[in-house]
C-alpha atoms as a PDB file:
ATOM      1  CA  UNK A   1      39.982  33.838 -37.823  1.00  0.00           C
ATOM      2  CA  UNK A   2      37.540  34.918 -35.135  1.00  0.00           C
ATOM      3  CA  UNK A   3      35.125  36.016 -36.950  1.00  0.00           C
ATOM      4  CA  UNK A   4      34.626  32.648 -38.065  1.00  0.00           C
ATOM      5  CA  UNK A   5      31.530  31.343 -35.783  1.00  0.00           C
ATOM      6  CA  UNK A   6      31.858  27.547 -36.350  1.00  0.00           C
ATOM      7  CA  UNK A   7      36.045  28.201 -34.883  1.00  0.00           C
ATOM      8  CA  UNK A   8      34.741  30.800 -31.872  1.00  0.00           C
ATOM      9  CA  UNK A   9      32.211  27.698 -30.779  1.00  0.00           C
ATOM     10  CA  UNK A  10      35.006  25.597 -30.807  1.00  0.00           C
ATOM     11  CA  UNK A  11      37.562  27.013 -28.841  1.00  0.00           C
ATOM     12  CA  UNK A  12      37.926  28.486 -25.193  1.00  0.00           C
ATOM     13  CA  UNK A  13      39.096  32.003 -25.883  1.00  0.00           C
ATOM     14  CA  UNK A  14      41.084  34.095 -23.463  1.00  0.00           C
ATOM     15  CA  UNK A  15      42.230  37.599 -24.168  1.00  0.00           C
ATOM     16  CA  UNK A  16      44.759  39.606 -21.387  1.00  0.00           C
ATOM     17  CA  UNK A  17      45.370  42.994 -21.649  1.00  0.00           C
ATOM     18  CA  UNK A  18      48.418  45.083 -21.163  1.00  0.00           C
ATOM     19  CA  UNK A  19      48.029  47.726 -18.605  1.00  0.00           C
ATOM     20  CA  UNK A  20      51.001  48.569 -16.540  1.00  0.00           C
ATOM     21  CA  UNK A  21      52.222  51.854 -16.199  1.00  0.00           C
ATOM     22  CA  UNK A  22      54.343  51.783 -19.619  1.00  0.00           C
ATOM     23  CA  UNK A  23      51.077  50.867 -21.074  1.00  0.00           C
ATOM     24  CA  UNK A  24      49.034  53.954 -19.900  1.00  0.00           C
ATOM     25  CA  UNK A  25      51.727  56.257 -20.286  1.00  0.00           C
ATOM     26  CA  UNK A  26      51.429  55.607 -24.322  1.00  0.00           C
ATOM     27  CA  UNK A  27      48.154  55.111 -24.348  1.00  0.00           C
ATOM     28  CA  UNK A  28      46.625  57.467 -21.545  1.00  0.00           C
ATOM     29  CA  UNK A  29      44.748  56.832 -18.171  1.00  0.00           C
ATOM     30  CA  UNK A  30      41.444  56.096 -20.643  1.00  0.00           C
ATOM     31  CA  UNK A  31      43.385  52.910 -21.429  1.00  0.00           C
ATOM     32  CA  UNK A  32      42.366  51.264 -18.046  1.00  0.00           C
ATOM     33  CA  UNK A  33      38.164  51.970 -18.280  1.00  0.00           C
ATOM     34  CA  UNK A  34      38.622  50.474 -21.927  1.00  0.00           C
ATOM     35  CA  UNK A  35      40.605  47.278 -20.506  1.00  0.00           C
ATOM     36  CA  UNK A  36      37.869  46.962 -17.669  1.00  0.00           C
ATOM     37  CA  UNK A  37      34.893  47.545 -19.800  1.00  0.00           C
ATOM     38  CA  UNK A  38      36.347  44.818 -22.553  1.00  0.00           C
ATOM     39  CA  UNK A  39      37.117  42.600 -19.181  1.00  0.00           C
ATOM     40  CA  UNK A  40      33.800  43.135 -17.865  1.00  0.00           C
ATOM     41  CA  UNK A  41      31.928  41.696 -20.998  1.00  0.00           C
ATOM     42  CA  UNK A  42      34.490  38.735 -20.770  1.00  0.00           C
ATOM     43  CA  UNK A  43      33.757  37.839 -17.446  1.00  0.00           C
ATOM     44  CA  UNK A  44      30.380  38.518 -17.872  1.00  0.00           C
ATOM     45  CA  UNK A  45      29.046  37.279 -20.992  1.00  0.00           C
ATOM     46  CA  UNK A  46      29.078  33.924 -22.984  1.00  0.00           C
ATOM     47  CA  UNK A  47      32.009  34.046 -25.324  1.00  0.00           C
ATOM     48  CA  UNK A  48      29.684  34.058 -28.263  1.00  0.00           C
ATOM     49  CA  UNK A  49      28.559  37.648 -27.056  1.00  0.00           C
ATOM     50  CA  UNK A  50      31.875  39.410 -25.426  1.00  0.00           C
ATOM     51  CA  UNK A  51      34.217  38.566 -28.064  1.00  0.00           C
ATOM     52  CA  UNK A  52      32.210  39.968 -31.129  1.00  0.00           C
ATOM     53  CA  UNK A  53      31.894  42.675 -28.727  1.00  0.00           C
ATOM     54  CA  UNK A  54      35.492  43.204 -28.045  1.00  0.00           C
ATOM     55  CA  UNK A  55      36.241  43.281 -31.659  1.00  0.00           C
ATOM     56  CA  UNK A  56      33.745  45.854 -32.353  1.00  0.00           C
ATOM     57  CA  UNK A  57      35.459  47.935 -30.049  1.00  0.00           C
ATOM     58  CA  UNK A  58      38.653  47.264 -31.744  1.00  0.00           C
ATOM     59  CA  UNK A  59      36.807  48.234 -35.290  1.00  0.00           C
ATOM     60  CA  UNK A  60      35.729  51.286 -33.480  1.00  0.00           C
ATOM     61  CA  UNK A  61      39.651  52.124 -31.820  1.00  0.00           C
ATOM     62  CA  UNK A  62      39.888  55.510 -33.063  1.00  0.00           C
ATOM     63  CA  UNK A  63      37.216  57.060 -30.681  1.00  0.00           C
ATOM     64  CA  UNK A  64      37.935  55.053 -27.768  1.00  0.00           C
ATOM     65  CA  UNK A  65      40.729  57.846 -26.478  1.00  0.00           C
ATOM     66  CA  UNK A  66      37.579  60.346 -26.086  1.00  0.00           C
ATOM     67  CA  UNK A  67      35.825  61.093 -23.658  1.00  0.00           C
ATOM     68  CA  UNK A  68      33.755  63.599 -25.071  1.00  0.00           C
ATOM     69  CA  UNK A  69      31.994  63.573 -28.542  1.00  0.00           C
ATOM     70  CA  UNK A  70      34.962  63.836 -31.314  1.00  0.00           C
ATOM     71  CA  UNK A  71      33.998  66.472 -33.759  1.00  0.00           C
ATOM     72  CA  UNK A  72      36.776  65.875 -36.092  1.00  0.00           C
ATOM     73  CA  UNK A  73      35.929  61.723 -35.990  1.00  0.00           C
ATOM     74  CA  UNK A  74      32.493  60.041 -36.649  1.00  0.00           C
ATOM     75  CA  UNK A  75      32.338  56.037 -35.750  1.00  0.00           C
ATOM     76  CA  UNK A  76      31.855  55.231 -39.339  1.00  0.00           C
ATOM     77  CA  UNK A  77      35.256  56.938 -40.408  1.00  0.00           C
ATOM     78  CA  UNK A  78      36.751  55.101 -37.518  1.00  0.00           C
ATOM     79  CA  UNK A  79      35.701  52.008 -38.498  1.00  0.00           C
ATOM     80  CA  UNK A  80      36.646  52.567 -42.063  1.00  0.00           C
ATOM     81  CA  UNK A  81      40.449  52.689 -40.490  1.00  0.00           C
ATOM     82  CA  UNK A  82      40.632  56.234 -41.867  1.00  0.00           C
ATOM     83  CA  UNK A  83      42.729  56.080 -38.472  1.00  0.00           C
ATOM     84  CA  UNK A  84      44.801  53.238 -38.963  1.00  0.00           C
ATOM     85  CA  UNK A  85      48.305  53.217 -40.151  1.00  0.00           C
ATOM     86  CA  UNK A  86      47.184  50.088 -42.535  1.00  0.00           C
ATOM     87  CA  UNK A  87      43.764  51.274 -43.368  1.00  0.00           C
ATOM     88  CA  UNK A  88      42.443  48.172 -41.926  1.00  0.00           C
ATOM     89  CA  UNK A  89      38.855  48.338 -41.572  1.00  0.00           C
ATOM     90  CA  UNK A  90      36.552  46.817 -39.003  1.00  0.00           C
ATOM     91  CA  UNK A  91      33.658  44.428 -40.016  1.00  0.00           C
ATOM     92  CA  UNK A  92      30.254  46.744 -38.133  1.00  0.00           C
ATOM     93  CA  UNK A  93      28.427  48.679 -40.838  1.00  0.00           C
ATOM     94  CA  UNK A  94      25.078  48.499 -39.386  1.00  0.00           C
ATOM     95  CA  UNK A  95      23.469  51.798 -37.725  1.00  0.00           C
ATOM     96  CA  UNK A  96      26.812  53.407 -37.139  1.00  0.00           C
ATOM     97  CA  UNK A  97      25.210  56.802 -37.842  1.00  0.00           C
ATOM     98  CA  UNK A  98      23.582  56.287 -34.191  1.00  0.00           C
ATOM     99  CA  UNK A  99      27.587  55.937 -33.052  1.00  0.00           C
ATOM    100  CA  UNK A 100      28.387  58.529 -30.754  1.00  0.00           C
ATOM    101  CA  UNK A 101      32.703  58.819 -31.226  1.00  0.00           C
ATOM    102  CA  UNK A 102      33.450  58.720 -27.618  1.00  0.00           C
ATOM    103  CA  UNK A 103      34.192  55.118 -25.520  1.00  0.00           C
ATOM    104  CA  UNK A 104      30.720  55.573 -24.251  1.00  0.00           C
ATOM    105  CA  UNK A 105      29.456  55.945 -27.258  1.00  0.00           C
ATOM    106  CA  UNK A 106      30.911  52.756 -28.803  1.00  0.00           C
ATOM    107  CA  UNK A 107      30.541  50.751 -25.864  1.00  0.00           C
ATOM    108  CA  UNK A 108      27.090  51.814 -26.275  1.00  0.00           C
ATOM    109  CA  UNK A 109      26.700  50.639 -30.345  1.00  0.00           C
ATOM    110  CA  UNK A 110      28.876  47.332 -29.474  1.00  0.00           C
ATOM    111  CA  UNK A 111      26.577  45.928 -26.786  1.00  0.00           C
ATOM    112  CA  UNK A 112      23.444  46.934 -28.378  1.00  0.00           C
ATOM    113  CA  UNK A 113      25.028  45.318 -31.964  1.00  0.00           C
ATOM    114  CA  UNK A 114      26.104  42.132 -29.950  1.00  0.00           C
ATOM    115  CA  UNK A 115      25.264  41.275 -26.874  1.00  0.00           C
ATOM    116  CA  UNK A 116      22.161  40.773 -24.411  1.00  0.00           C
ATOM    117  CA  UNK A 117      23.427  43.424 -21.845  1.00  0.00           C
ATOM    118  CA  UNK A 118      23.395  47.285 -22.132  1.00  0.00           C
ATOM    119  CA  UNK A 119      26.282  50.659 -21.372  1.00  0.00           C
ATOM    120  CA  UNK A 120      24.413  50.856 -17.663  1.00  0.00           C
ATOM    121  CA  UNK A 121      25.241  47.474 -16.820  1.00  0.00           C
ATOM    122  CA  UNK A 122      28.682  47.229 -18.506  1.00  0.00           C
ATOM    123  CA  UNK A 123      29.725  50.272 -16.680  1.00  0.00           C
ATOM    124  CA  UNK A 124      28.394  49.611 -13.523  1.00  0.00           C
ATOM    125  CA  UNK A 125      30.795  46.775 -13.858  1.00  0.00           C
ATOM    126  CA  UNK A 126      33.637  48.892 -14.913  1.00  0.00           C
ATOM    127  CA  UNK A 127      33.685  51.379 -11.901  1.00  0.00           C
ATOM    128  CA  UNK A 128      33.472  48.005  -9.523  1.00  0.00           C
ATOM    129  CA  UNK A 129      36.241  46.650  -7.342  1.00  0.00           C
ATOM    130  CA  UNK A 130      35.722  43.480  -9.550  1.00  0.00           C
ATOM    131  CA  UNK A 131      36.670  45.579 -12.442  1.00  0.00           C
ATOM    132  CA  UNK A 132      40.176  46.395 -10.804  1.00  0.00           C
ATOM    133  CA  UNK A 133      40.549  42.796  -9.741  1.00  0.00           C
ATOM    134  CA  UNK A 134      40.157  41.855 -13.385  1.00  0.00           C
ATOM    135  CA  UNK A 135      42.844  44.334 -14.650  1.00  0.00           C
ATOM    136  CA  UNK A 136      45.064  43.186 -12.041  1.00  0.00           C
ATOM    137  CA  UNK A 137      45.039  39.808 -12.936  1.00  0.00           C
ATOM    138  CA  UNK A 138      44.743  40.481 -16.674  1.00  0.00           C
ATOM    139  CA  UNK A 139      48.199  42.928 -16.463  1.00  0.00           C
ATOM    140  CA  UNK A 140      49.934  40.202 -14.410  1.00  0.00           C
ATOM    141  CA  UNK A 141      48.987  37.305 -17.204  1.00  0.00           C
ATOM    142  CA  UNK A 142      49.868  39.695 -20.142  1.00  0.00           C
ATOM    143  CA  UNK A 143      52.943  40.897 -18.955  1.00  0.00           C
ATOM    144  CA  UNK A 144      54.291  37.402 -17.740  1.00  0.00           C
ATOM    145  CA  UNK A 145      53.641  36.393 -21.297  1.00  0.00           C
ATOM    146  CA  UNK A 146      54.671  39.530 -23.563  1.00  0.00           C
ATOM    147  CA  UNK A 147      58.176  39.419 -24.633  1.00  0.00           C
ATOM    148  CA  UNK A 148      58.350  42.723 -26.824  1.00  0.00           C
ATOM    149  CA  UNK A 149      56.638  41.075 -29.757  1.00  0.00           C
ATOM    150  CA  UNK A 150      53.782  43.117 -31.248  1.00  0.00           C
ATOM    151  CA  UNK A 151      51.400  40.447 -32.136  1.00  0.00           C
ATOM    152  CA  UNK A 152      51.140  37.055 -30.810  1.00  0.00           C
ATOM    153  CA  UNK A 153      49.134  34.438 -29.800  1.00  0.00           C
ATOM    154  CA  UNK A 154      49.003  31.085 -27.271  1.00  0.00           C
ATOM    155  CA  UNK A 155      47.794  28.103 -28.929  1.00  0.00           C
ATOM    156  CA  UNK A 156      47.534  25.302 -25.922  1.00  0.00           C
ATOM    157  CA  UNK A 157      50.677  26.608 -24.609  1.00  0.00           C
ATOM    158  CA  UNK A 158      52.327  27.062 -27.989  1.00  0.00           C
ATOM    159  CA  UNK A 159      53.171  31.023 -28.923  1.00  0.00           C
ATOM    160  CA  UNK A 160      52.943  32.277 -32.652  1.00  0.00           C
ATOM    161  CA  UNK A 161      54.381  35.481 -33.040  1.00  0.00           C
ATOM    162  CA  UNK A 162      53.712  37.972 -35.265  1.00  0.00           C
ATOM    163  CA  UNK A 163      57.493  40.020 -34.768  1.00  0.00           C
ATOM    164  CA  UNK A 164      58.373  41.464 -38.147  1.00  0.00           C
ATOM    165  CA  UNK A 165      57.046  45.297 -39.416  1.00  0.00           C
ATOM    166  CA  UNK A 166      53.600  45.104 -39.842  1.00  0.00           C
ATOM    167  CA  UNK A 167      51.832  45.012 -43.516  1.00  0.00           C
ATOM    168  CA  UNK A 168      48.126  44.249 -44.488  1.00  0.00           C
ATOM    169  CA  UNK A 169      49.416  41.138 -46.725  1.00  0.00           C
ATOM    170  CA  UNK A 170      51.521  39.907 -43.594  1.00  0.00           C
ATOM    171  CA  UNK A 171      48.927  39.911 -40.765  1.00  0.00           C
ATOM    172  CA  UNK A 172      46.145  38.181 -43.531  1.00  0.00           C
ATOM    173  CA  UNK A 173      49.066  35.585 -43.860  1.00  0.00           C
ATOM    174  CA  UNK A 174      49.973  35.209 -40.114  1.00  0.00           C
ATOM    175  CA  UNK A 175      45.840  34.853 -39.260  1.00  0.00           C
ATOM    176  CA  UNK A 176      45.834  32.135 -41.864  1.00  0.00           C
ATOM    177  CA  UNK A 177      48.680  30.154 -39.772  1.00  0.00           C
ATOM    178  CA  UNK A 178      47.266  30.991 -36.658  1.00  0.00           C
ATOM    179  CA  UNK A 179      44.284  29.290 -37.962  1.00  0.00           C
ATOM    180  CA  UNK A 180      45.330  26.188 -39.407  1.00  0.00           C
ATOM    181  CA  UNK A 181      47.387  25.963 -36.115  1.00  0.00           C
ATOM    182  CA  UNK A 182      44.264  26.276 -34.337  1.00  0.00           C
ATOM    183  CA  UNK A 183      42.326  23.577 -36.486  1.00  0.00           C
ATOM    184  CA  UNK A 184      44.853  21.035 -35.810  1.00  0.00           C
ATOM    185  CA  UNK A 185      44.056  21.787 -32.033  1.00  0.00           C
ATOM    186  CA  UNK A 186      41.056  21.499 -32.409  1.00  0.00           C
ATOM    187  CA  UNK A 187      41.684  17.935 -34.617  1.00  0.00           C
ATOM    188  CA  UNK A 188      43.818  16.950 -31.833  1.00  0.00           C
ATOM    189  CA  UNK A 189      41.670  17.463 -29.108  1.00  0.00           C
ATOM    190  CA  UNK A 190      40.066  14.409 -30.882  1.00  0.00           C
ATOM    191  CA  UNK A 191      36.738  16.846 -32.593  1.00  0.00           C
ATOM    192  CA  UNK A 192      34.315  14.561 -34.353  1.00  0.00           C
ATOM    193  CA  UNK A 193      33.881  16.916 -37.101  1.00  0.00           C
ATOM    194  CA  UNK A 194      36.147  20.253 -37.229  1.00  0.00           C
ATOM    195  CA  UNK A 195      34.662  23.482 -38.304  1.00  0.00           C
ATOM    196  CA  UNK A 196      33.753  23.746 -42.581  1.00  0.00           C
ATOM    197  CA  UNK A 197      36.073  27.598 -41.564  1.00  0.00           C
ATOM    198  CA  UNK A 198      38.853  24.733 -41.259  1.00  0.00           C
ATOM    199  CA  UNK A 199      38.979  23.009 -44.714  1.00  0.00           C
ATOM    200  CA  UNK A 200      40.670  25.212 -46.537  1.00  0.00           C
ATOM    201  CA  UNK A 201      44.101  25.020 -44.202  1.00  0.00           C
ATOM    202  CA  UNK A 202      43.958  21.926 -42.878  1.00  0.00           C
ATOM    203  CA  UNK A 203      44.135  17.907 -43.897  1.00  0.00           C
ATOM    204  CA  UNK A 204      40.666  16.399 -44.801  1.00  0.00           C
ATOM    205  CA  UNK A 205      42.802  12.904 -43.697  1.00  0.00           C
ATOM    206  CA  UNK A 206      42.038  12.576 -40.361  1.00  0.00           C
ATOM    207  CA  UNK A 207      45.207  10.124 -40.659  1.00  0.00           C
ATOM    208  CA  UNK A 208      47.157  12.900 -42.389  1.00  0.00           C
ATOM    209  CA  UNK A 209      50.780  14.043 -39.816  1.00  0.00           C
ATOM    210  CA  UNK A 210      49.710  17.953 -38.487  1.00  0.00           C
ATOM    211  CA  UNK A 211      51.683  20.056 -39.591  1.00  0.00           C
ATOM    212  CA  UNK A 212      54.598  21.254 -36.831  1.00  0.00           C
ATOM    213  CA  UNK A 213      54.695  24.960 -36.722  1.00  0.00           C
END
């Protein structure tokens, strides 16, 4: 859904990250610089810049765990989801054979792919007391919020959850409800003309009942 422009532009987009002690234990102390540095750029960037960001780095999961260049993983096999238990892929196919496999590395490719700032500045940012003040405040928000479900998200104070075993035809279905949900916010809200990503899942009638989901 996000990587619809005309939605992103339309919508105030907030992303909290997991990071209590449960969190790193699974996913290792690295899990806390890749929560800052994806913190950073949304704190610091226009949300047309962080979040394409952010989902490169998501594309690029599989080499965010090293710190040092992977031998047995290049960026491009990682963003192929070689790595993924539902070979999803990611959507960054330019220059990836500059993509250094580390979380350097592809915080490195994603800013310089997506954003007007640079690795330097981003982890300058990351090593701050601002940084830790993010993930505090992130942690708090996500783990008020998470109830155990794998995948959900907050639509103006509505949650759609994504609970059941995850399959490639499942999530595709789930983002196309979370996006007609979204398009009716955005209708609601009382837009003058929703986004052309919306017409496909949404009533043309701007008379027409929203659905309730």
């Amino acid at each position: 859904m996000l990587g619809n422009d005309d939605v992103l532009e339309a919508i105030d987009l907030n992303i909290y990250y997991l990071g209590s002690n449960a969190s790193v234990a699974e996913h290792g102390i690295v899990l806390q610089s890749v929560n800052k540095y994806e913190l950073c750029a949304e704190n610091k960037l226009p949300q047309s810049e962080w979040w394409p960001f952010v989902h490169c780095m998501y594309g690029l999961q599989a080499c965010l765990s090293y710190t040092e260049e992977n031998k047995t993983m290049t960026c491009t096999e990682a963003e192929s989801g070689v790595d993924d238990d539902l070979a999803i892929s990611g959507t960054d196919t330019d220059s990836l054979s500059r993509c250094v496999c580390t979380l350097e590395g592809a915080v490195d490719y994603c800013t310089t792919e997506h954003t007007s700032t640079d690795l330097r500045t981003l982890r300058t940012c990351e090593k701050s007391t601002e940084a830790d003040e993010y993930y505090k405040t992130s942690n708090a928000i996500a783990i008020e919020a998470n109830d155990g479900d794998p995948l959900w998200v907050n639509v103006n104070g509505v949650t759609y959850k994504y609970a059941t075993n995850e399959t490639a035809d499942g999530l595709a279905s789930w983002a196309t409800s979370v996006l007609s949900v979204t398009c009716q916010a955005i209708q609601s809200a009382g837009a003058t003309e929703l986004p052309s990503s919306c017409d496909s899942v949404i009533y043309s009638d701007s008379s027409a009942t929203p659905v309730s989901m």
